[in-house]
C-alpha atoms as a PDB file:
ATOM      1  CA  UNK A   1      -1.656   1.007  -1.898  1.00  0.00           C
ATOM      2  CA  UNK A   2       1.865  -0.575  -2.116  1.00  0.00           C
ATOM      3  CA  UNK A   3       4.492   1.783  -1.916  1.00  0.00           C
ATOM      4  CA  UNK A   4       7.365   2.007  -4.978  1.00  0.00           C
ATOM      5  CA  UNK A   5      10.645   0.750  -4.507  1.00  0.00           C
ATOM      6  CA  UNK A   6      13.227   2.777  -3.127  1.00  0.00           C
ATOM      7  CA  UNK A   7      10.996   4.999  -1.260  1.00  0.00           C
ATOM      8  CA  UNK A   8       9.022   5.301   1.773  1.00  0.00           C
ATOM      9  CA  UNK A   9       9.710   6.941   5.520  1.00  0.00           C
ATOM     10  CA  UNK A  10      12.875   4.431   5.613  1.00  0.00           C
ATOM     11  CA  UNK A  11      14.487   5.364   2.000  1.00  0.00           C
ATOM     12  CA  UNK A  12      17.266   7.156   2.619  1.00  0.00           C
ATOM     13  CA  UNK A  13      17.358  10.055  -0.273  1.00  0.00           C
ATOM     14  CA  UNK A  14      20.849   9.525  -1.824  1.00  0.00           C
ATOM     15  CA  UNK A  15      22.735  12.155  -3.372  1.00  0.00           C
ATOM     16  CA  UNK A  16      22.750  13.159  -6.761  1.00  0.00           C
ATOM     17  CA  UNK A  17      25.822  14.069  -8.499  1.00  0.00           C
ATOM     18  CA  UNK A  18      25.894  17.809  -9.494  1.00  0.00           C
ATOM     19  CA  UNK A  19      26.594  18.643 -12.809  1.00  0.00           C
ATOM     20  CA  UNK A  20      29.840  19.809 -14.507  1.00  0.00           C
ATOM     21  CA  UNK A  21      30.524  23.282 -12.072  1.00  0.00           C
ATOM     22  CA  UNK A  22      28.577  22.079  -9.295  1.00  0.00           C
ATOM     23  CA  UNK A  23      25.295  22.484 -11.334  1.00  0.00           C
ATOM     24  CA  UNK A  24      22.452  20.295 -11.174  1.00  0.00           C
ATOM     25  CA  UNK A  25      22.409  17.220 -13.962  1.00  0.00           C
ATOM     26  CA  UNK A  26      19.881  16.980 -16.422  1.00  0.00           C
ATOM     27  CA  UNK A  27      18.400  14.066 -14.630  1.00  0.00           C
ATOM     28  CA  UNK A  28      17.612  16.894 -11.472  1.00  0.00           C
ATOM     29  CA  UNK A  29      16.357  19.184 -13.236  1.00  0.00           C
ATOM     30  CA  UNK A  30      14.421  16.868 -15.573  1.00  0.00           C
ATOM     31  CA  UNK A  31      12.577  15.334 -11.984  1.00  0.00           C
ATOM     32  CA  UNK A  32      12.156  19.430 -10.989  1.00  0.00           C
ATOM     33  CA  UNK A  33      10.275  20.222 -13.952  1.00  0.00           C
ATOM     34  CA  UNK A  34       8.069  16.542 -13.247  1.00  0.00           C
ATOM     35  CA  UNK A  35       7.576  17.927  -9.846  1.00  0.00           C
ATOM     36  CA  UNK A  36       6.547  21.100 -10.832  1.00  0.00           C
ATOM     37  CA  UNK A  37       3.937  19.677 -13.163  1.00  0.00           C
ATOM     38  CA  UNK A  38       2.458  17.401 -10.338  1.00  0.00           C
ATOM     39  CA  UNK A  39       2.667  20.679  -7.939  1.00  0.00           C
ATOM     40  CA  UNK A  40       0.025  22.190 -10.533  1.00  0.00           C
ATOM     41  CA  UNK A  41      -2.001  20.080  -9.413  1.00  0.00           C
ATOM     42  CA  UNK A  42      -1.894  20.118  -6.119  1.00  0.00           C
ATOM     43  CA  UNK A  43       0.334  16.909  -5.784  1.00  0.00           C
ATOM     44  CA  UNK A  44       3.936  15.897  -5.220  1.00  0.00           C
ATOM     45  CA  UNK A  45       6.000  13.428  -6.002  1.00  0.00           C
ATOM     46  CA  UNK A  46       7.658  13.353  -2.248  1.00  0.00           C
ATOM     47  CA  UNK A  47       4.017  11.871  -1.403  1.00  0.00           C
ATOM     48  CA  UNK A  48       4.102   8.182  -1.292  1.00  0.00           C
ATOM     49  CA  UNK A  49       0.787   7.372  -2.564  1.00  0.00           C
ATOM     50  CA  UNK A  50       1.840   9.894  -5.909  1.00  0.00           C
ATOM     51  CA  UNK A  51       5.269   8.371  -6.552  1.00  0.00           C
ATOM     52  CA  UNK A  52       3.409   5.152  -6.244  1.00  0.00           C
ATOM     53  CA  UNK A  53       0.732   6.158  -9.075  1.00  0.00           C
ATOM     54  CA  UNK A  54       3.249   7.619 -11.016  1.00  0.00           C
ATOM     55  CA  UNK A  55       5.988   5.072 -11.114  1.00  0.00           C
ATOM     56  CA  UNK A  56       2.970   2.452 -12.014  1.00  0.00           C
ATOM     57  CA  UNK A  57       1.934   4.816 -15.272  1.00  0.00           C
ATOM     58  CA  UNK A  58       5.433   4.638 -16.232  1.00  0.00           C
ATOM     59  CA  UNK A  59       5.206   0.647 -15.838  1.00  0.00           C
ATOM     60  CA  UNK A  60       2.017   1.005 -18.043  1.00  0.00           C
ATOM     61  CA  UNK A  61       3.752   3.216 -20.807  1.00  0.00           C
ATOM     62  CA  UNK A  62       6.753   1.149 -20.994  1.00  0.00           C
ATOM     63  CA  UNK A  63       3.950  -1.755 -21.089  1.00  0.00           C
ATOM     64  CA  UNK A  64       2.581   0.003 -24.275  1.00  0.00           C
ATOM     65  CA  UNK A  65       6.216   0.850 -25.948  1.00  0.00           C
ATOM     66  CA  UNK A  66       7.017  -2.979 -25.581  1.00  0.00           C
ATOM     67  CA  UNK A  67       3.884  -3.617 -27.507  1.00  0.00           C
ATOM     68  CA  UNK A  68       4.064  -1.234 -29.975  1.00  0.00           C
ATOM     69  CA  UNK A  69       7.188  -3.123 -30.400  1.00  0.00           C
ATOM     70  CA  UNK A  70       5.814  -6.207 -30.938  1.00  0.00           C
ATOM     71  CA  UNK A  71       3.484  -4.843 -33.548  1.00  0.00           C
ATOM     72  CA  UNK A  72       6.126  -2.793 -35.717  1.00  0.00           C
ATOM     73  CA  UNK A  73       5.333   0.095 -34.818  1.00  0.00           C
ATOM     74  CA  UNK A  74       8.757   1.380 -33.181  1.00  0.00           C
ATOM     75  CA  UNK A  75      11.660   0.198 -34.181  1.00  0.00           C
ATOM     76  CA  UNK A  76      14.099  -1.892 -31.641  1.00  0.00           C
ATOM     77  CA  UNK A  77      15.817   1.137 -31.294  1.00  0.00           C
ATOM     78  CA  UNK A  78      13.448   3.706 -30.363  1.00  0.00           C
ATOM     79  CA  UNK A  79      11.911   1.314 -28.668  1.00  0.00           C
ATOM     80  CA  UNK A  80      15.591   1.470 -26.363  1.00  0.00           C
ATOM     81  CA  UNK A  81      15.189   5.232 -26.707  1.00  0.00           C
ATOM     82  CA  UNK A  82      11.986   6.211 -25.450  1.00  0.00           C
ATOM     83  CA  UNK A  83      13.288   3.173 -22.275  1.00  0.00           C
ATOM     84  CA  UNK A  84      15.887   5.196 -21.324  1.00  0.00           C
ATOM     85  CA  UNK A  85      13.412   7.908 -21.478  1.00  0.00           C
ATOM     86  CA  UNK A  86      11.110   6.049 -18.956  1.00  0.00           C
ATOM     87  CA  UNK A  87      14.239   4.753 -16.763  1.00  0.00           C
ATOM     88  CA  UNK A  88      15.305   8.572 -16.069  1.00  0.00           C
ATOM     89  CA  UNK A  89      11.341   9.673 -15.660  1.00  0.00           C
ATOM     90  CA  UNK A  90      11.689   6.837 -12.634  1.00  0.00           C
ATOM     91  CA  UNK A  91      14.204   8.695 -10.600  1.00  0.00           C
ATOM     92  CA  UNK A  92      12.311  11.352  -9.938  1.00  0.00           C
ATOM     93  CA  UNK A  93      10.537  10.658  -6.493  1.00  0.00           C
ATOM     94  CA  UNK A  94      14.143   9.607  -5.546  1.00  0.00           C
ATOM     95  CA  UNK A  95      15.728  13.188  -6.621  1.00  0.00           C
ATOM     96  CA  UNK A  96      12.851  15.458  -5.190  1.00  0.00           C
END
């Protein structure tokens, strides 16, 4: 199992800005509630061999956004959309 960029015993967890007022930014809380999905089932994303499965579904689903693309299904820009989408859903091992 190959382990996702960015992660791993050496990846040093870098801060993440708090939100206006010292609260957490959307981005945090958006990788809490991710976590808290893969903690229902008995997962988490702090688990290498997780992050790694996850982060390659999100490769897979951007895969199939690209494509959908391609055959007019989405528009150019959802297609940028629901990437930026995928982009933040990729922080989240980093953030937990």
């Amino acid at each position: 199992m190959t382990t996702p960029p960015g992660s791993g015993p050496d990846h040093a967890r870098r801060p993440h800005p708090p939100g206006p007022q010292g609260e957490p930014s959307a981005l945090k809380l958006f990788a809490d509630d991710i976590e808290v999905s893969f903690n229902e089932i008995g997962r988490t994303l702090s688990d290498e061999e997780t992050a790694a499965v996850f982060l390659r579904t999100l490769d897979i689903w951007q895969h199939a956004l690209e494509g959908s693309h391609a055959g007019g299904l989405i528009t150019a820009e959802q297609l940028g959309e629901l990437a930026a989408l995928i982009r933040g859903m990729r922080e989240a091992p980093r953030l937990i």
